[in-house]
Protein backbone atom coordinates (compact mmCIF):
# COMPACT_ATOMS: atom_id res chain seq x y z
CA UNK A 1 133.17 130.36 145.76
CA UNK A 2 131.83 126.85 146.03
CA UNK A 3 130.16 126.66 143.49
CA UNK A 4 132.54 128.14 141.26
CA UNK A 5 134.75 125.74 141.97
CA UNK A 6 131.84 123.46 141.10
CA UNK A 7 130.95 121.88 144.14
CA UNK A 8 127.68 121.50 146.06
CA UNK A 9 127.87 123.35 149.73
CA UNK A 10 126.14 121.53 152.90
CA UNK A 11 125.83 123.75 155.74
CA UNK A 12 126.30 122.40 159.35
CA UNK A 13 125.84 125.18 162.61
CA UNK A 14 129.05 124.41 164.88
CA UNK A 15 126.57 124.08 167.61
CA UNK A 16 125.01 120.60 166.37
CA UNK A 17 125.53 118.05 168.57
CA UNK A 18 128.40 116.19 167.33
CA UNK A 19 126.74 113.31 166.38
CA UNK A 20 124.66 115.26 163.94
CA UNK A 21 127.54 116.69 162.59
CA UNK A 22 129.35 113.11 162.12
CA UNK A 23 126.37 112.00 160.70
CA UNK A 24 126.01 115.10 158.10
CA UNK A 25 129.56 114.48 156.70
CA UNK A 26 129.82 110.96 156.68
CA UNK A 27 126.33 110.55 154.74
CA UNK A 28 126.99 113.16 152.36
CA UNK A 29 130.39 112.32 151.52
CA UNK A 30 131.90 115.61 152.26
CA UNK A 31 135.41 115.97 150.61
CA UNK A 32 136.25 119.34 152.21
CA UNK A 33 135.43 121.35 155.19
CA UNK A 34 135.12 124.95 155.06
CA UNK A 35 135.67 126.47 158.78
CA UNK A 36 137.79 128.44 160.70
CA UNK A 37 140.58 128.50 163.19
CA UNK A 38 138.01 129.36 166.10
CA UNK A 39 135.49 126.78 165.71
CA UNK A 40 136.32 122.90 166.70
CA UNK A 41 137.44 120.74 164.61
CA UNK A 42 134.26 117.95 163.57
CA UNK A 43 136.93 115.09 163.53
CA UNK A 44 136.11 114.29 160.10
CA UNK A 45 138.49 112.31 157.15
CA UNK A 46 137.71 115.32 154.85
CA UNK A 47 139.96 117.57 154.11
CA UNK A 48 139.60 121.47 156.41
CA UNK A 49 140.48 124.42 155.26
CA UNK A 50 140.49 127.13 157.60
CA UNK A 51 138.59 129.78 155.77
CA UNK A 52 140.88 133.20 157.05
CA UNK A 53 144.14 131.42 155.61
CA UNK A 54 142.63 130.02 152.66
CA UNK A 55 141.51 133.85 151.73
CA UNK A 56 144.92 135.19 153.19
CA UNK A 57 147.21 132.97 150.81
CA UNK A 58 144.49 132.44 148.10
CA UNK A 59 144.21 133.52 144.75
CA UNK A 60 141.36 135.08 142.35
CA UNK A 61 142.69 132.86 139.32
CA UNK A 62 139.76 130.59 138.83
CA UNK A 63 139.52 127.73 136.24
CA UNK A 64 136.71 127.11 134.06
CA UNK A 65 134.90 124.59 135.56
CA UNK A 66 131.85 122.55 133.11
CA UNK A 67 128.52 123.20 135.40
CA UNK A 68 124.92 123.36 134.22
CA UNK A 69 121.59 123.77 135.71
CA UNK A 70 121.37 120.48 136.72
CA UNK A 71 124.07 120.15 138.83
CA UNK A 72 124.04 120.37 142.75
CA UNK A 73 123.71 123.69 144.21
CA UNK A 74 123.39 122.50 147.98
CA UNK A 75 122.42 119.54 150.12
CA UNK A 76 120.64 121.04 153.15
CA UNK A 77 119.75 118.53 156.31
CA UNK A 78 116.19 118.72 157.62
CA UNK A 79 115.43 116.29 160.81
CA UNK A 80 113.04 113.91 159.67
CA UNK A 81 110.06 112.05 161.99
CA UNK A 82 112.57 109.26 162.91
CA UNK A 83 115.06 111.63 163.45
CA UNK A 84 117.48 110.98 161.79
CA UNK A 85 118.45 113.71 159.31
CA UNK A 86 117.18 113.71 155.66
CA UNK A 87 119.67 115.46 153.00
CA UNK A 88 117.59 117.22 150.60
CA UNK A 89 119.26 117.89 147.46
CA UNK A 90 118.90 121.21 145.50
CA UNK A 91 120.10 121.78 141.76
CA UNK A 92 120.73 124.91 140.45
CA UNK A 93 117.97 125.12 138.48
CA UNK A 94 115.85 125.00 141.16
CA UNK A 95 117.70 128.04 143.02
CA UNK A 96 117.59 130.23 139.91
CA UNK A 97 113.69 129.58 139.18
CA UNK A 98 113.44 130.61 142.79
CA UNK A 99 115.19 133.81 142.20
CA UNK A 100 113.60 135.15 139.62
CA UNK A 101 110.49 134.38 140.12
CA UNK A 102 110.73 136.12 143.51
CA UNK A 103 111.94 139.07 141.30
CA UNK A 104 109.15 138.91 139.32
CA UNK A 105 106.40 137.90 141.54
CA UNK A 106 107.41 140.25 145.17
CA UNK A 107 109.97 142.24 143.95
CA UNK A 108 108.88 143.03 140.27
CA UNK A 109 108.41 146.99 140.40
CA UNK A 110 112.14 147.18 142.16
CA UNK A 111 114.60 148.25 139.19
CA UNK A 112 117.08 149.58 141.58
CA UNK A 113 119.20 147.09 144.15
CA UNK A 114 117.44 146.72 147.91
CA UNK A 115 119.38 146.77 151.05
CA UNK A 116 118.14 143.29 152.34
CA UNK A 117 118.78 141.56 155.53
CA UNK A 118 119.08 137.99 156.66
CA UNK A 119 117.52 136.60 159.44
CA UNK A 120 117.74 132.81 158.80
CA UNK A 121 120.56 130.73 160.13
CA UNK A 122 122.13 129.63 157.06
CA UNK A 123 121.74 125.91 157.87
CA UNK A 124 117.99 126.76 157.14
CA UNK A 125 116.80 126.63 153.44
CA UNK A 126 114.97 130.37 154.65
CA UNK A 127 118.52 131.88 153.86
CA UNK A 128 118.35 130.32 150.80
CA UNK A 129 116.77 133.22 148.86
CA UNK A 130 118.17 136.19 150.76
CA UNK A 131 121.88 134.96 149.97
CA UNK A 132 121.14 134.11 146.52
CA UNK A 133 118.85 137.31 145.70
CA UNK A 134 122.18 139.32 146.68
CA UNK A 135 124.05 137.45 143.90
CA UNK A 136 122.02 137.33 141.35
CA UNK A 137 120.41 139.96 141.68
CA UNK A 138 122.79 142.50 143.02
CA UNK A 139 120.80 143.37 146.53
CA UNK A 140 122.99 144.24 149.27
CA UNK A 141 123.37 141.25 152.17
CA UNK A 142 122.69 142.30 155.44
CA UNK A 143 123.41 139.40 157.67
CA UNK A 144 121.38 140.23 161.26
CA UNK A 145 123.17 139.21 164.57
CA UNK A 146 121.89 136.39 166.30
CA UNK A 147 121.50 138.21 169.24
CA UNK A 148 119.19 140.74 167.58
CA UNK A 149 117.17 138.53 165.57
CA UNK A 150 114.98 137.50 168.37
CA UNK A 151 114.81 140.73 170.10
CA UNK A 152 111.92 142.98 168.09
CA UNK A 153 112.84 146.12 169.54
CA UNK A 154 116.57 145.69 168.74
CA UNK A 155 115.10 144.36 165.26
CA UNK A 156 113.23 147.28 163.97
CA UNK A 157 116.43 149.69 165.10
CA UNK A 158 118.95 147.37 162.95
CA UNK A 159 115.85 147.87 160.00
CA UNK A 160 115.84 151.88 160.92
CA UNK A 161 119.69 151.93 161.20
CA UNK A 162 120.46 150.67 158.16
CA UNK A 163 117.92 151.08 156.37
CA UNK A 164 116.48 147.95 155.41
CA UNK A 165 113.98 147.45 152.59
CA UNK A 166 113.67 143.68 152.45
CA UNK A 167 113.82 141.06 155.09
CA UNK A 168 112.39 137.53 155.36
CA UNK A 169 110.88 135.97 158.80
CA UNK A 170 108.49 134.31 160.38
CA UNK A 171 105.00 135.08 162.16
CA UNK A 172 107.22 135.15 165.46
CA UNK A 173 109.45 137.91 163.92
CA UNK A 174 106.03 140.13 162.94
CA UNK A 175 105.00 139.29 167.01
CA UNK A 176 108.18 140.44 167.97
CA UNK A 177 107.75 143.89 165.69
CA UNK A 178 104.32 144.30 167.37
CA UNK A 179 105.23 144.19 170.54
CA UNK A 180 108.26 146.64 169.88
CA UNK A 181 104.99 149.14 168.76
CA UNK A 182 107.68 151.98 167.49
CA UNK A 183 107.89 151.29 163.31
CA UNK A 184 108.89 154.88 162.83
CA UNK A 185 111.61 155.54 160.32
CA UNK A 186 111.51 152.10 158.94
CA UNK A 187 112.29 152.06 155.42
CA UNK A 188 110.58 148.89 154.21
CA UNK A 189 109.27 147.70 151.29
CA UNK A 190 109.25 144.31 150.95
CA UNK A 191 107.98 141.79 154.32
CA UNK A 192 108.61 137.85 153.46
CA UNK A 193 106.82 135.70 155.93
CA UNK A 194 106.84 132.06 156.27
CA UNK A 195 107.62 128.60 158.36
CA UNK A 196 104.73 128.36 159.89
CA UNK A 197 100.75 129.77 159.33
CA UNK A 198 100.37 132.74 159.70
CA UNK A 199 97.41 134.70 161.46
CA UNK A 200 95.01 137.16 160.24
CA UNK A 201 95.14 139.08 163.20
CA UNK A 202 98.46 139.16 163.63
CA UNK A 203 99.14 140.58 159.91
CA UNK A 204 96.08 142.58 160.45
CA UNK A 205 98.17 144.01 163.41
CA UNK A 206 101.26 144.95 162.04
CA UNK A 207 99.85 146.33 158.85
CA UNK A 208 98.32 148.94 160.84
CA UNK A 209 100.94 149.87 162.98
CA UNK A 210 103.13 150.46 159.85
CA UNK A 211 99.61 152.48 158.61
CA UNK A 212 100.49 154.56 161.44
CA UNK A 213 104.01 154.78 161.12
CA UNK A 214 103.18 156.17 157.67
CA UNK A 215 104.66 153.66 154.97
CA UNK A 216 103.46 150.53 155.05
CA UNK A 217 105.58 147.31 153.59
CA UNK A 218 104.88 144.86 151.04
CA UNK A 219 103.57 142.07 152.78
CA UNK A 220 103.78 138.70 151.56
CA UNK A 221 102.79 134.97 153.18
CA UNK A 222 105.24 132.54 151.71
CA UNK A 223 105.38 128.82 151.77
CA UNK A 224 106.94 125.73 150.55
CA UNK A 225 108.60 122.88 152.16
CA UNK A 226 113.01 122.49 151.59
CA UNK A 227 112.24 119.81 149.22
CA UNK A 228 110.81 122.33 146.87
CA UNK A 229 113.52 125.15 146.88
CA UNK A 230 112.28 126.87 150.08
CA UNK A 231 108.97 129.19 148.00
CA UNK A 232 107.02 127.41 146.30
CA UNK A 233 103.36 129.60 146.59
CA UNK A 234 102.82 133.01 147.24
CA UNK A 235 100.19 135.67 148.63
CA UNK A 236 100.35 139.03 148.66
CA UNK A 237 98.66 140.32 151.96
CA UNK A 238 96.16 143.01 152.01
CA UNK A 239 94.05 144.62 154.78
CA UNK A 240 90.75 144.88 152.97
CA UNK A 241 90.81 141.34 151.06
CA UNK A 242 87.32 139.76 150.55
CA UNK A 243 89.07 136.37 151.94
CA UNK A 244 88.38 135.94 155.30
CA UNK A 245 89.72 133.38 157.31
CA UNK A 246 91.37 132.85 160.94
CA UNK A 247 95.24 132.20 158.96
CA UNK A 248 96.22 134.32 155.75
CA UNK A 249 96.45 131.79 152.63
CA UNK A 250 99.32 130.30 151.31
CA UNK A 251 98.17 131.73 147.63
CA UNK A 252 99.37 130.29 144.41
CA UNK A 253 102.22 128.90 142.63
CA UNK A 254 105.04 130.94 142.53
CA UNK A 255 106.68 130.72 138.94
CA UNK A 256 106.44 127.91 137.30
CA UNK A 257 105.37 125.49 139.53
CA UNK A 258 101.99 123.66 140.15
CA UNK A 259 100.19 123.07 143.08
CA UNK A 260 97.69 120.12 143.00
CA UNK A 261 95.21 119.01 145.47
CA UNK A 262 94.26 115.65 145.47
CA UNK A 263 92.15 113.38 147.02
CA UNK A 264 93.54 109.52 148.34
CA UNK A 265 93.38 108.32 144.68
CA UNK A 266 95.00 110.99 143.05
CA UNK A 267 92.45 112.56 141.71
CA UNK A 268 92.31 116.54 141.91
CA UNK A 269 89.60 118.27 144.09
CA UNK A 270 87.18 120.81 143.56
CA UNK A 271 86.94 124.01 144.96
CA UNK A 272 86.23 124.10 148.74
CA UNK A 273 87.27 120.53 149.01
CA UNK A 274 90.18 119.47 151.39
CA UNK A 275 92.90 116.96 149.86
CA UNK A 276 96.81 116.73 149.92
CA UNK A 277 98.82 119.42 148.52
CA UNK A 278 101.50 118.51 145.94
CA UNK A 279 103.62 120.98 144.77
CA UNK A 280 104.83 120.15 141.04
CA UNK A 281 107.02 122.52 138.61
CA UNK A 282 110.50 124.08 138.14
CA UNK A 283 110.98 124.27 142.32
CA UNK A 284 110.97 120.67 142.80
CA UNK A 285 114.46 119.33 144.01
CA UNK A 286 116.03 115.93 143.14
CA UNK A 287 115.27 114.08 146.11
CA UNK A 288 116.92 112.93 149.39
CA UNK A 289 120.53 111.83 150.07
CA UNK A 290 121.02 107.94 149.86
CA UNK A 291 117.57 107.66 150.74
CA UNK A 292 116.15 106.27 147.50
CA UNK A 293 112.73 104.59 148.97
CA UNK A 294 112.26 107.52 150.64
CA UNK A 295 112.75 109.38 147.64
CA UNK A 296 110.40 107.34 145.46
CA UNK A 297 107.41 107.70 148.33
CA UNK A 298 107.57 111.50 148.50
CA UNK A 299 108.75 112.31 144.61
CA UNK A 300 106.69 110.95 141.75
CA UNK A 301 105.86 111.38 137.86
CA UNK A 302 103.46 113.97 137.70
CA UNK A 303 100.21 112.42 136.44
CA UNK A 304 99.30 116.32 134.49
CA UNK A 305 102.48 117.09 133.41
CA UNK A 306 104.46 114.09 131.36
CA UNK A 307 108.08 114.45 132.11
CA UNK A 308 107.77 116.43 135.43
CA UNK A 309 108.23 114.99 138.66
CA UNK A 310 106.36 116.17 141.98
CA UNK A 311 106.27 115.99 145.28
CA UNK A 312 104.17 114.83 148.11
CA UNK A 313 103.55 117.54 151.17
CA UNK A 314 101.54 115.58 153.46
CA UNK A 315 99.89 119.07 154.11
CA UNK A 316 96.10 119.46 153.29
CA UNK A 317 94.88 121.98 151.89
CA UNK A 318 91.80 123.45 149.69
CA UNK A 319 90.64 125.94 146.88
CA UNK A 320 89.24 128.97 148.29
């Protein structure tokens, strides 16, 4: 609904401290506040509308409103290592190359719709690509309690009960499913992990418990940082691959991006040689809110590519 009405959402948990939430609306400007009657209000000069009345007395009349793909999809605060949050701004572009390249890349021998669930808060740019999968796409939301996301027995019985066939996560969640050891009567197809490396052993793990379960999922290691629409590599995970190494790799581009390793003077690496990781390509956002130095250090021209921008991980990385 927001951004029918052509505006860019920014979502804020009710449990930040209030500070961070002052911070989050003053900075970005916010000019309403979607919420409802039972949360606090964040004592902000933009306008609220409580959510249940707004639907109550609403209407479905919408009027044509002038967007393209370069306008603002969503502004989504990370904390940066000051701490003081960064807005990172997403276009929606950026959101749609995500999409369907996840479509083509993971989901790409799926013609019919997938029952999918959520387990990202949806202040985290993780939720991202569940939420907008279901629209575009047509999969069916499943949005998982709090309560059971970080409970793996409780987890695999919300997949079984409902039959989930897609779900994001992180290696924590795949822990969690370990340690439940029942995967019977799972219906998975499709596992997206990322946030944080994840271990051989640990996918090595959960493979074959699902092995024994008797269907075993999809799995695939995601990664990409917010500033590049949440995915911006891929790698399909396989028990008997001829790369062996301690964590499962982050792969390669997914869509049309680029990933470059470089070395301190910009110059790309060979094979087997460590360097910084810059992710160029369609997934590369604008840049941060009011923070145009910042902005300038982390996004640059890319060098390959006239006309493209890219943008700086910090991360090293190598060719395998």
């Amino acid at each position: 609904a927001i951004l029918k009405a052509g505006g860019a959402y920014v979502p804020i948990d009710p449990e930040f401290p209030a500070e961070r939430i002052q911070f989050i609306l003053e900075d970005c400007g916010a000019d309403f506040v979607l919420t409802e009657s039972k949360v606090a209000s964040p004592g902000a000069s933009a306008e609220l509308i409580d959510f249940d009345q707004a639907i109550a007395g609403g209407t479905d009349a919408i009027s044509n409103v002038n967007l393209n793909a370069g306008h603002l999809a969503y502004i989504i605060y990370t904390s940066g290592t000051t701490g003081r949050p960064k807005g990172v701004m997403i276009e929606h572009r950026q959101v749609h190359h995500l999409v369907e390249s996840l479509q083509q890349t993971v989901y790409q021998s799926e013609s019919q719709t997938l029952r999918m669930a959520l387990l990202a808060p949806f202040h985290f740019d993780a939720s991202v690509k569940q939420i907008f999968a279901s629209l575009l796409l047509g999969q069916t939301l499943y949005i998982v309690p709090k309560k059971t996301v970080t409970n793996g027995a409780a987890l695999a019985e919300y997949y079984r009960r409902h039959g989930i066939e897609a779900t994001d996560g992180t290696p924590a969640h795949l822990q969690m499913l370990i340690a439940a050891g029942d995967l019977t009567g799972l219906k998975l197809k499709h596992l997206l992990i990322g946030g944080e490396g994840l271990s051989s052993v640990v996918a090595d793990k959960l493979l074959t418990l699902f092995k024994e379960a008797g269907a075993v999922p999809r799995l695939t290691n995601v990664y990409g940082p917010t500033e590049t629409c949440v995915d911006a590599s891929v790698h399909p995970v396989h028990p008997d691959s001829s790369v062996q190494s301690a964590y499962v790799p982050i792969g390669k581009a997914l869509g049309n991006n680029r990933l470059y390793i470089l070395d301190q003077k910009g110059r790309l690496q060979p094979e087997g040689v460590a360097g910084e990781l810059y992710i160029a390509g369609d997934g590369v956002g604008r840049g941060y809110l009011n923070l145009p130095e910042l902005t300038a250090e982390k996004f640059s021209k890319d060098p390959f590519v006239p006309g493209d921008s890219m943008y700086r991980t910090g991360d090293l990385a190598r060719w395998l």
